[in-house]
PDB file of N, CA and C in Angstrom:
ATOM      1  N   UNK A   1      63.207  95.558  97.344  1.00  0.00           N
ATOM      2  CA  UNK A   1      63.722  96.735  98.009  1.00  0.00           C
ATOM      3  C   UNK A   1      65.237  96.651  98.189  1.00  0.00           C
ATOM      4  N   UNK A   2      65.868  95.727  97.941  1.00  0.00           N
ATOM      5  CA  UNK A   2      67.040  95.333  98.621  1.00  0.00           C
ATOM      6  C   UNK A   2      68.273  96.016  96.986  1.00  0.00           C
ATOM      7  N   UNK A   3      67.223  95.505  96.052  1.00  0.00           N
ATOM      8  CA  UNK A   3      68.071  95.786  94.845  1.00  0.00           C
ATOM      9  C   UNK A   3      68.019  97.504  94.874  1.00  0.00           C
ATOM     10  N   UNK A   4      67.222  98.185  95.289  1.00  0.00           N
ATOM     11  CA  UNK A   4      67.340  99.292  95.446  1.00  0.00           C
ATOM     12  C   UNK A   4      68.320 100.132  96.013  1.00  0.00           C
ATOM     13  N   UNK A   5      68.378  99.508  96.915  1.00  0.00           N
ATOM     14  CA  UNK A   5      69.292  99.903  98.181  1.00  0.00           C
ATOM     15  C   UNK A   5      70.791  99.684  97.324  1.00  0.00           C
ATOM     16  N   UNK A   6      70.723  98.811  96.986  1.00  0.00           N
ATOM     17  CA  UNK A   6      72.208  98.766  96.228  1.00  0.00           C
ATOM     18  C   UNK A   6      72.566  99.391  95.011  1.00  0.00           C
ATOM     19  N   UNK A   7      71.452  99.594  93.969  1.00  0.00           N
ATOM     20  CA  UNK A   7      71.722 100.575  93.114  1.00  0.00           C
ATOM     21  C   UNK A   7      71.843 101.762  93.460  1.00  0.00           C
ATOM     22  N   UNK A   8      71.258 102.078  95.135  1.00  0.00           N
ATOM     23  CA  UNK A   8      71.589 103.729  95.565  1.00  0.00           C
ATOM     24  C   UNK A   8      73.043 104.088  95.711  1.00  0.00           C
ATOM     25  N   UNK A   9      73.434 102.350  96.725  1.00  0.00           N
ATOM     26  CA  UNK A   9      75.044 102.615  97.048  1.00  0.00           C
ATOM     27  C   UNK A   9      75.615 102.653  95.495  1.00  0.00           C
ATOM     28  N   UNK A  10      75.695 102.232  94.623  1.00  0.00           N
ATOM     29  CA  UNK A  10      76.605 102.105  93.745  1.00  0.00           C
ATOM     30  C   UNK A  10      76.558 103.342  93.311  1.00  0.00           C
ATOM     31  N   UNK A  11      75.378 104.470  93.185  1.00  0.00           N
ATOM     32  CA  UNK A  11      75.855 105.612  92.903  1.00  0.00           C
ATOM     33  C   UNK A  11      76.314 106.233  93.418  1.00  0.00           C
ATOM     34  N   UNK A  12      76.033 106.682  94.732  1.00  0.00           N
ATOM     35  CA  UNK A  12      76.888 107.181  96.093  1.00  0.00           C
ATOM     36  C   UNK A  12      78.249 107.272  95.818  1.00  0.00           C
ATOM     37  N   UNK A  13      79.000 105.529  95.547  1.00  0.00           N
ATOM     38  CA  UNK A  13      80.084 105.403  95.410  1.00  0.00           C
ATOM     39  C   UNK A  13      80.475 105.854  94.352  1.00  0.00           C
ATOM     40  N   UNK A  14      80.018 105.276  93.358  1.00  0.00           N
ATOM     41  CA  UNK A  14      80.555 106.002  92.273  1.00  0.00           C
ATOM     42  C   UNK A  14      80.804 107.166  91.708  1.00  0.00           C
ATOM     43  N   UNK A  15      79.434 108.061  92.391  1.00  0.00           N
ATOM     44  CA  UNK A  15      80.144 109.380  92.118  1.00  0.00           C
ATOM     45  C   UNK A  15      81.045 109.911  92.932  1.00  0.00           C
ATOM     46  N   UNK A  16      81.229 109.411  94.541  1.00  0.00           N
ATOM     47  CA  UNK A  16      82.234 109.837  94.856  1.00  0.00           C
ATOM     48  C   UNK A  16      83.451 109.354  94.606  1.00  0.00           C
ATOM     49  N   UNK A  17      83.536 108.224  94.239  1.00  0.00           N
ATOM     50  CA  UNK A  17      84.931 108.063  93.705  1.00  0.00           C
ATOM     51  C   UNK A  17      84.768 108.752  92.139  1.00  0.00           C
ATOM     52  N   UNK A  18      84.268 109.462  91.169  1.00  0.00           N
ATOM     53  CA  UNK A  18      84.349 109.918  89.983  1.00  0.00           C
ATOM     54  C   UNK A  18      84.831 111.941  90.297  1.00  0.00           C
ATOM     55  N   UNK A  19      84.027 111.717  91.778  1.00  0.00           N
ATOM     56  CA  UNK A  19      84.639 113.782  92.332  1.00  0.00           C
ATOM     57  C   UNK A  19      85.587 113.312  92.664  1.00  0.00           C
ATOM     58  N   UNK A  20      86.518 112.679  93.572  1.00  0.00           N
ATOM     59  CA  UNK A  20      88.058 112.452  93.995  1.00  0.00           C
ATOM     60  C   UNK A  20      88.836 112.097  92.624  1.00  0.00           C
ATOM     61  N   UNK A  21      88.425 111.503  91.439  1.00  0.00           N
ATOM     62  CA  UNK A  21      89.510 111.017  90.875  1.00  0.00           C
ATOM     63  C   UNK A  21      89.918 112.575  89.743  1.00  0.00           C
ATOM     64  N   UNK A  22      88.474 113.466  89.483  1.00  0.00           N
ATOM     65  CA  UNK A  22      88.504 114.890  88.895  1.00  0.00           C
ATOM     66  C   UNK A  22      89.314 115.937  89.941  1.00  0.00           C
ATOM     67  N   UNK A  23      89.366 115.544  91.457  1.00  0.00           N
ATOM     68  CA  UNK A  23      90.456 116.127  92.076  1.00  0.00           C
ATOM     69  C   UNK A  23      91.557 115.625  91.788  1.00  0.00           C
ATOM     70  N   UNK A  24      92.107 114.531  92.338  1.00  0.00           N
ATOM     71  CA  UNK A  24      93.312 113.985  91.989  1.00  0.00           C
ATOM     72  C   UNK A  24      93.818 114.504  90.471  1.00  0.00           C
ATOM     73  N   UNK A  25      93.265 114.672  89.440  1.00  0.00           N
ATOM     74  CA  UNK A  25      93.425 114.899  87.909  1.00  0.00           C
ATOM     75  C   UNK A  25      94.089 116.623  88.191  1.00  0.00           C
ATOM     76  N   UNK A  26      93.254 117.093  88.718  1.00  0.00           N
ATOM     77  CA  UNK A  26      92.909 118.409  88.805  1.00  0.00           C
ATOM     78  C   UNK A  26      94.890 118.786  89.569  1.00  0.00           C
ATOM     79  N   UNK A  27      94.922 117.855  90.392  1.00  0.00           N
ATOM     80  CA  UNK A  27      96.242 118.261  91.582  1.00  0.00           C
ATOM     81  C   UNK A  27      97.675 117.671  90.769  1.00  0.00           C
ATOM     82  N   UNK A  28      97.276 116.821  90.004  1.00  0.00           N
ATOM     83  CA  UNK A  28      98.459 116.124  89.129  1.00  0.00           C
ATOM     84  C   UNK A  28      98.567 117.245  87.910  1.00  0.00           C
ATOM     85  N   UNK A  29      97.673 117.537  87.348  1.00  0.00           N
ATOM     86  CA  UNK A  29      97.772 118.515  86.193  1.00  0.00           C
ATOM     87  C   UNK A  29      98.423 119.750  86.826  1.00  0.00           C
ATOM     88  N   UNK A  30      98.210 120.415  87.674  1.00  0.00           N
ATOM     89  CA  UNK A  30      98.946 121.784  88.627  1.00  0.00           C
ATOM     90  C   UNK A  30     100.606 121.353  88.803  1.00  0.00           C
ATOM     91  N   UNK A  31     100.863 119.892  89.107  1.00  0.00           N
ATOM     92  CA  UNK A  31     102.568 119.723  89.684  1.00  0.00           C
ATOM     93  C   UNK A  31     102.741 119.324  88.156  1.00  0.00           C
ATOM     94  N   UNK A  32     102.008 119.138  87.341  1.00  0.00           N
ATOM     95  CA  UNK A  32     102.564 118.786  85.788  1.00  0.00           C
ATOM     96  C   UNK A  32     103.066 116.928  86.225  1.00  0.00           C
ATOM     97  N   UNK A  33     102.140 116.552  86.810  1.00  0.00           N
ATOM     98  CA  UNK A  33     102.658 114.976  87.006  1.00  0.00           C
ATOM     99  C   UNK A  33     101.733 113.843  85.717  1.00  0.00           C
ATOM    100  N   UNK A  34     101.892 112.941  85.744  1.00  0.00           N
ATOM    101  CA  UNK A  34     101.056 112.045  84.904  1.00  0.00           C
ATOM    102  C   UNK A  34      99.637 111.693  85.266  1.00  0.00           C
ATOM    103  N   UNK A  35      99.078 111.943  83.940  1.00  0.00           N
ATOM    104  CA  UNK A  35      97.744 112.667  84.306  1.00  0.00           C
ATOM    105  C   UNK A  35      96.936 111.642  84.548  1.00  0.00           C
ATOM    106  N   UNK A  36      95.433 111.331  84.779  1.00  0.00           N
ATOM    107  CA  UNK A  36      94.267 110.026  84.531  1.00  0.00           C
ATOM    108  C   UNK A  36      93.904 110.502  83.150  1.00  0.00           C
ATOM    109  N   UNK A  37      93.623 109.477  82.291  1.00  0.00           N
ATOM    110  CA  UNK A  37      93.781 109.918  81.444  1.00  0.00           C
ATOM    111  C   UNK A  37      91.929 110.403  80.797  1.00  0.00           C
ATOM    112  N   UNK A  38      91.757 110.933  79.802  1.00  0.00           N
ATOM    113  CA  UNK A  38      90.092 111.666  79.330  1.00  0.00           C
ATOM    114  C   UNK A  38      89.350 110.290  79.324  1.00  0.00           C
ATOM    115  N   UNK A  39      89.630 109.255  78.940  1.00  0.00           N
ATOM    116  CA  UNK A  39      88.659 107.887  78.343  1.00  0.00           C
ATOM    117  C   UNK A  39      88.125 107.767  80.007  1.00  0.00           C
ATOM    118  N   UNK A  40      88.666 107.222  80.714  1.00  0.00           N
ATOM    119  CA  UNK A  40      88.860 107.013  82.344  1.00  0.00           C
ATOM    120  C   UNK A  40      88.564 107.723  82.966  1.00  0.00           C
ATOM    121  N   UNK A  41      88.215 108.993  82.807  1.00  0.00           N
ATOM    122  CA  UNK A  41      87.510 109.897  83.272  1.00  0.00           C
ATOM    123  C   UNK A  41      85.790 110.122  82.717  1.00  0.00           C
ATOM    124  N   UNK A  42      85.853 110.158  81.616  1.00  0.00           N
ATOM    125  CA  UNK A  42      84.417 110.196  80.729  1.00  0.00           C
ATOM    126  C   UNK A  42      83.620 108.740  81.134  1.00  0.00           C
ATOM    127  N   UNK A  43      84.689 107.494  81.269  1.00  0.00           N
ATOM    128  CA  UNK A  43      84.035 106.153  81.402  1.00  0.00           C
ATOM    129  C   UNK A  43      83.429 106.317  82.493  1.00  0.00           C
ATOM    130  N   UNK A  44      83.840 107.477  83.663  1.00  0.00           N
ATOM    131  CA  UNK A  44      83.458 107.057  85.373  1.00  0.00           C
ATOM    132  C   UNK A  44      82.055 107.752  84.874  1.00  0.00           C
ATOM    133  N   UNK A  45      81.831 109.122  84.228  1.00  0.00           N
ATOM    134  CA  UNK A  45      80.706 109.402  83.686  1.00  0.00           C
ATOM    135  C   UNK A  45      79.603 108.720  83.292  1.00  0.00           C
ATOM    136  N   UNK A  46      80.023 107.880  81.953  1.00  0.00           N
ATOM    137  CA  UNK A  46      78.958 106.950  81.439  1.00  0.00           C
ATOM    138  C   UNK A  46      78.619 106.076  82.481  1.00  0.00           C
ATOM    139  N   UNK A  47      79.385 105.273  83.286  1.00  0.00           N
ATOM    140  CA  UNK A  47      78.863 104.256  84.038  1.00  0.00           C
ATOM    141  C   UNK A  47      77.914 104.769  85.381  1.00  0.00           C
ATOM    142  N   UNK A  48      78.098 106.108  85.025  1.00  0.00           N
ATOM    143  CA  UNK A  48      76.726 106.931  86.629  1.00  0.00           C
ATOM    144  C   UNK A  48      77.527 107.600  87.518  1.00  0.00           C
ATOM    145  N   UNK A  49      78.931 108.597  86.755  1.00  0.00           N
ATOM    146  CA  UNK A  49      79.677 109.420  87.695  1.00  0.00           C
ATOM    147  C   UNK A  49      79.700 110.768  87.166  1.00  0.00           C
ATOM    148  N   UNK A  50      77.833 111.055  87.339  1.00  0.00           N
ATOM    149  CA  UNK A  50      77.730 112.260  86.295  1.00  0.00           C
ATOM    150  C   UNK A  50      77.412 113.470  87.353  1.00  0.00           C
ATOM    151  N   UNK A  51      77.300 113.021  88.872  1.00  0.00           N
ATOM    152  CA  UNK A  51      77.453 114.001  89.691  1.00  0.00           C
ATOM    153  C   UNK A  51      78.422 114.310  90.276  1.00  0.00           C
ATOM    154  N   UNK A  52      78.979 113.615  90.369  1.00  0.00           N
ATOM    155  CA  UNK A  52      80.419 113.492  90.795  1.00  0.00           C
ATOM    156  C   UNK A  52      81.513 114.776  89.769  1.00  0.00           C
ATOM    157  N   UNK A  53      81.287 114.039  88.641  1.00  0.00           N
ATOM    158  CA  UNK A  53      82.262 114.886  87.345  1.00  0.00           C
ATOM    159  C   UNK A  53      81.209 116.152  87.462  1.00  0.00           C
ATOM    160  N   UNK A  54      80.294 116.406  87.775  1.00  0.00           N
ATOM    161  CA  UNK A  54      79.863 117.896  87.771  1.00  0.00           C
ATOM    162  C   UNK A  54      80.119 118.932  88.734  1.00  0.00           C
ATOM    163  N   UNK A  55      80.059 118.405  89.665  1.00  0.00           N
ATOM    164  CA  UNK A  55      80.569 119.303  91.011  1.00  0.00           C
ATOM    165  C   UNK A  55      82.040 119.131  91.402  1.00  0.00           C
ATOM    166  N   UNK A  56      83.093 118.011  90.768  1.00  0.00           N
ATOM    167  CA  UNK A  56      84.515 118.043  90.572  1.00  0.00           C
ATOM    168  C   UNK A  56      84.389 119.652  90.004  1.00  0.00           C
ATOM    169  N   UNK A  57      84.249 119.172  88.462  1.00  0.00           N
ATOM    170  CA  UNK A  57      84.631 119.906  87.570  1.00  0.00           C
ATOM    171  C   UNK A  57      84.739 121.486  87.979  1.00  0.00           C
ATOM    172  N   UNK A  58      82.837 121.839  88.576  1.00  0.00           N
ATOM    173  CA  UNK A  58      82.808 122.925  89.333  1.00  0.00           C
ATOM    174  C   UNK A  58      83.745 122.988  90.451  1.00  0.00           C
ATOM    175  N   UNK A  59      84.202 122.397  91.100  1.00  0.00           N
ATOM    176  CA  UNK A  59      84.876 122.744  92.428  1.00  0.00           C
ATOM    177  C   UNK A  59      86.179 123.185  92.548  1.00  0.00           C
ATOM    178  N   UNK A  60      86.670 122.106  91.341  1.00  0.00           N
ATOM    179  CA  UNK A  60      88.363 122.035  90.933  1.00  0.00           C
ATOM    180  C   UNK A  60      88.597 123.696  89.655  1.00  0.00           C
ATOM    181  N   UNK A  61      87.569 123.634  88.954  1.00  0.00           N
ATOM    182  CA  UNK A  61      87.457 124.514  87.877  1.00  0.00           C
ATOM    183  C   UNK A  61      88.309 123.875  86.690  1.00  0.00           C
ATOM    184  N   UNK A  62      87.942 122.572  87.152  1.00  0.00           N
ATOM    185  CA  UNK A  62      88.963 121.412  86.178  1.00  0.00           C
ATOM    186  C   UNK A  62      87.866 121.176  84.937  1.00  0.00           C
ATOM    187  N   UNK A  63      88.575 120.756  83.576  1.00  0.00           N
ATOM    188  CA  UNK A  63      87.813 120.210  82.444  1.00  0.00           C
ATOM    189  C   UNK A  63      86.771 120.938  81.643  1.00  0.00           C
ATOM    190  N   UNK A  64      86.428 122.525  82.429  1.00  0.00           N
ATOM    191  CA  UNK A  64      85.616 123.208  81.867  1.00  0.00           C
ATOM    192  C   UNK A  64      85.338 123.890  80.704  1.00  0.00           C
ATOM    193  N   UNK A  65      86.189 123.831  79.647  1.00  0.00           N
ATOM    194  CA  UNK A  65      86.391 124.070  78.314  1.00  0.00           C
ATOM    195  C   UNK A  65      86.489 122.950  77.689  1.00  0.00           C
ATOM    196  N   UNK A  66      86.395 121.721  77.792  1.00  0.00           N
ATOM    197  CA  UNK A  66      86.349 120.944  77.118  1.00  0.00           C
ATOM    198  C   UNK A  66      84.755 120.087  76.472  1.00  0.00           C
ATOM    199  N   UNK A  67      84.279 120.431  75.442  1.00  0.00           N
ATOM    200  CA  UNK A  67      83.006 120.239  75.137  1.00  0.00           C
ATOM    201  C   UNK A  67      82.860 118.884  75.060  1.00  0.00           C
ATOM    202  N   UNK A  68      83.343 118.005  74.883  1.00  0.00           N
ATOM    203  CA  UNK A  68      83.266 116.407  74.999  1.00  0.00           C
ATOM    204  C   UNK A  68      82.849 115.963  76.639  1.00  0.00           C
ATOM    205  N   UNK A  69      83.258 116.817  77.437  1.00  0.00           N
ATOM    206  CA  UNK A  69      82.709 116.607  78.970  1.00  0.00           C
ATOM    207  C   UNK A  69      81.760 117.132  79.234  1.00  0.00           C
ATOM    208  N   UNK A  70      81.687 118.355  79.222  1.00  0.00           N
ATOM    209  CA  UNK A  70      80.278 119.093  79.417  1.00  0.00           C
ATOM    210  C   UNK A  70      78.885 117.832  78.466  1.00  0.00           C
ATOM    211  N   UNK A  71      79.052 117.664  76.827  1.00  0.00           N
ATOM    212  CA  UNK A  71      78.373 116.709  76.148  1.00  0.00           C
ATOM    213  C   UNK A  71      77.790 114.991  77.672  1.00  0.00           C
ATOM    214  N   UNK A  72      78.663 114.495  77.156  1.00  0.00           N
ATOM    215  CA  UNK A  72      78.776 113.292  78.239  1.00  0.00           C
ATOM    216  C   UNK A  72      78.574 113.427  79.572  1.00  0.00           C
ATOM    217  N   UNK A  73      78.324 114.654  80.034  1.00  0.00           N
ATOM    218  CA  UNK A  73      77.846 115.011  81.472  1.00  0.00           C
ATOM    219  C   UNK A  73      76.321 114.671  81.054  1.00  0.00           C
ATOM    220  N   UNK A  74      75.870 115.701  80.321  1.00  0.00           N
ATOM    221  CA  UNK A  74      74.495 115.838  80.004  1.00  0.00           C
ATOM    222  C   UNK A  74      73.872 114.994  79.358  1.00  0.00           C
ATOM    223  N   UNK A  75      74.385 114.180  78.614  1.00  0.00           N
ATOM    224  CA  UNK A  75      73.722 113.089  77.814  1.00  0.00           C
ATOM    225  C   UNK A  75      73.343 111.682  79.198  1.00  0.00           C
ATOM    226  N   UNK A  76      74.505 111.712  79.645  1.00  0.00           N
ATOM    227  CA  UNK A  76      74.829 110.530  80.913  1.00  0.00           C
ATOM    228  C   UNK A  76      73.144 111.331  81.573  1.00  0.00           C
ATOM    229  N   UNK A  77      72.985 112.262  82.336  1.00  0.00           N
ATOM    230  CA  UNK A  77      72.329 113.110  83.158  1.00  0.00           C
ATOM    231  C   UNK A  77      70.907 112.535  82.846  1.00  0.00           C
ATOM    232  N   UNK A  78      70.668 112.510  81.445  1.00  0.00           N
ATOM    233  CA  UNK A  78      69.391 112.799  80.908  1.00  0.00           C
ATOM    234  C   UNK A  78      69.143 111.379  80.697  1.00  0.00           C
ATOM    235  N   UNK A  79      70.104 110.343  80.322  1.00  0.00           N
ATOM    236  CA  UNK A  79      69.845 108.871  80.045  1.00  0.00           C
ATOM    237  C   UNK A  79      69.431 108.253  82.099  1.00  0.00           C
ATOM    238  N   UNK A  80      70.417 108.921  82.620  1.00  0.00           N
ATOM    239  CA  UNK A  80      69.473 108.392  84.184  1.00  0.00           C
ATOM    240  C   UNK A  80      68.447 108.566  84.841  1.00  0.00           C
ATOM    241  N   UNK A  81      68.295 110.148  84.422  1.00  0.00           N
ATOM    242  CA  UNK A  81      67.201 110.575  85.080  1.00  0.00           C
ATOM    243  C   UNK A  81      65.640 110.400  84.011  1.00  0.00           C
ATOM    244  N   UNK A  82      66.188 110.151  82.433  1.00  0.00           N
ATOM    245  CA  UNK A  82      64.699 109.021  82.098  1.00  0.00           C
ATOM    246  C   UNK A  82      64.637 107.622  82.735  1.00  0.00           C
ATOM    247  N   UNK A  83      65.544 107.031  82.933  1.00  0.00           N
ATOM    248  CA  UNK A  83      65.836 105.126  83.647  1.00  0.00           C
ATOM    249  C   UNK A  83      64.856 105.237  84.798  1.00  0.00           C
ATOM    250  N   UNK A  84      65.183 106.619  85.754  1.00  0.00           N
ATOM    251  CA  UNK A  84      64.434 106.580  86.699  1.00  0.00           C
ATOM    252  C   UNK A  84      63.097 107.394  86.854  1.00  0.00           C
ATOM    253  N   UNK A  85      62.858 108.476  85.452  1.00  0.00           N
ATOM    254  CA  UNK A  85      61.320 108.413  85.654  1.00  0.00           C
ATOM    255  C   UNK A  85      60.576 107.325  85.077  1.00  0.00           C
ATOM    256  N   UNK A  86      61.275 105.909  84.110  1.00  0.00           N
ATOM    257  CA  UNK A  86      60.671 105.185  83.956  1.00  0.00           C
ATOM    258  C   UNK A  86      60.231 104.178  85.273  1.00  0.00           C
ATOM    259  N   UNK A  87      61.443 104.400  85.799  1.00  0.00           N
ATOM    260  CA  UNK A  87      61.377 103.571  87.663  1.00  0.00           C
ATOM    261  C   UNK A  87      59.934 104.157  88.372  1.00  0.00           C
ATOM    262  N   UNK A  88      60.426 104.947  88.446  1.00  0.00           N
ATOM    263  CA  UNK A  88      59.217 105.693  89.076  1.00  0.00           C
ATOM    264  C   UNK A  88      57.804 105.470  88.495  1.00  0.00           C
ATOM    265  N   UNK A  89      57.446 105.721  87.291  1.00  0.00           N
ATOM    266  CA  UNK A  89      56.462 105.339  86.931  1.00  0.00           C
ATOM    267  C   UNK A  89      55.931 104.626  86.735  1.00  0.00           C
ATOM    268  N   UNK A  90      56.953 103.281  86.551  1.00  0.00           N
ATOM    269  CA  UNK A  90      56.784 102.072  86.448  1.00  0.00           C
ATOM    270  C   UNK A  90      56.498 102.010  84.950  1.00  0.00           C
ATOM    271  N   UNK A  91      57.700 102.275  83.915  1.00  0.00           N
ATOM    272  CA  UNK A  91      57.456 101.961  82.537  1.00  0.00           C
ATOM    273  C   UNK A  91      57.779 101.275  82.366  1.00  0.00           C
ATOM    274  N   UNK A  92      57.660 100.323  81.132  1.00  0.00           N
ATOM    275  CA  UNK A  92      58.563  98.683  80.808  1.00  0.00           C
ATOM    276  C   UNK A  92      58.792  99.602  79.023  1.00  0.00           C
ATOM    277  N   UNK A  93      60.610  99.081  79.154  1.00  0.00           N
ATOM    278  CA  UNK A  93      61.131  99.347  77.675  1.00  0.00           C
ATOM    279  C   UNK A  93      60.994  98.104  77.173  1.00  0.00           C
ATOM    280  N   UNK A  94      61.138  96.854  78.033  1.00  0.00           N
ATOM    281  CA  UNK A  94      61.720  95.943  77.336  1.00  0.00           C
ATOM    282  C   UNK A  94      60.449  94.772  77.531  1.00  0.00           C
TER     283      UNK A  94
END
């Protein structure tokens, strides 16, 4: 139970630090300052900052034409939420 608990926090965190850093992006791109750059943004994605970058994106109205994000939102989306109906069900891949 304990490992649980910590894979919850790590998403928690992670997506909230993946919505602040699509703000921050979002507020630097408006003053025309130096941006975070797309890899570093998509990476917070792959690693489980796929709620985070979705409700940024929606909130800021940041990144929304760009089909490489929208892609990697949804691919990320669909690779967690099988991990965890295998959790749930208790499947073994390996």
């Amino acid at each position: 139970m304990q490992l649980i608990k910590l894979i919850y926090s790590y998403f928690v965190f992670i997506n909230i630090l993946t919505f602040v850093f699509y703000g921050v992006d979002k507020y630097k791109a408006s003053k025309n300052q130096y941006r975070i750059s797309e890899f570093f943004l998509l990476s917070l994605v792959v690693i489980g900052g796929f709620l985070g970058s979705s409700f940024g994106m929606l909130l800021f109205k940041h990144k929304l034409s760009k089909k490489k994000f929208i892609t990697t939102i949804i691919v990320s989306t669909v690779f967690y939420m099988l991990l965890l109906g295998a959790y749930i069900f208790n499947l073994k891949f390996f």
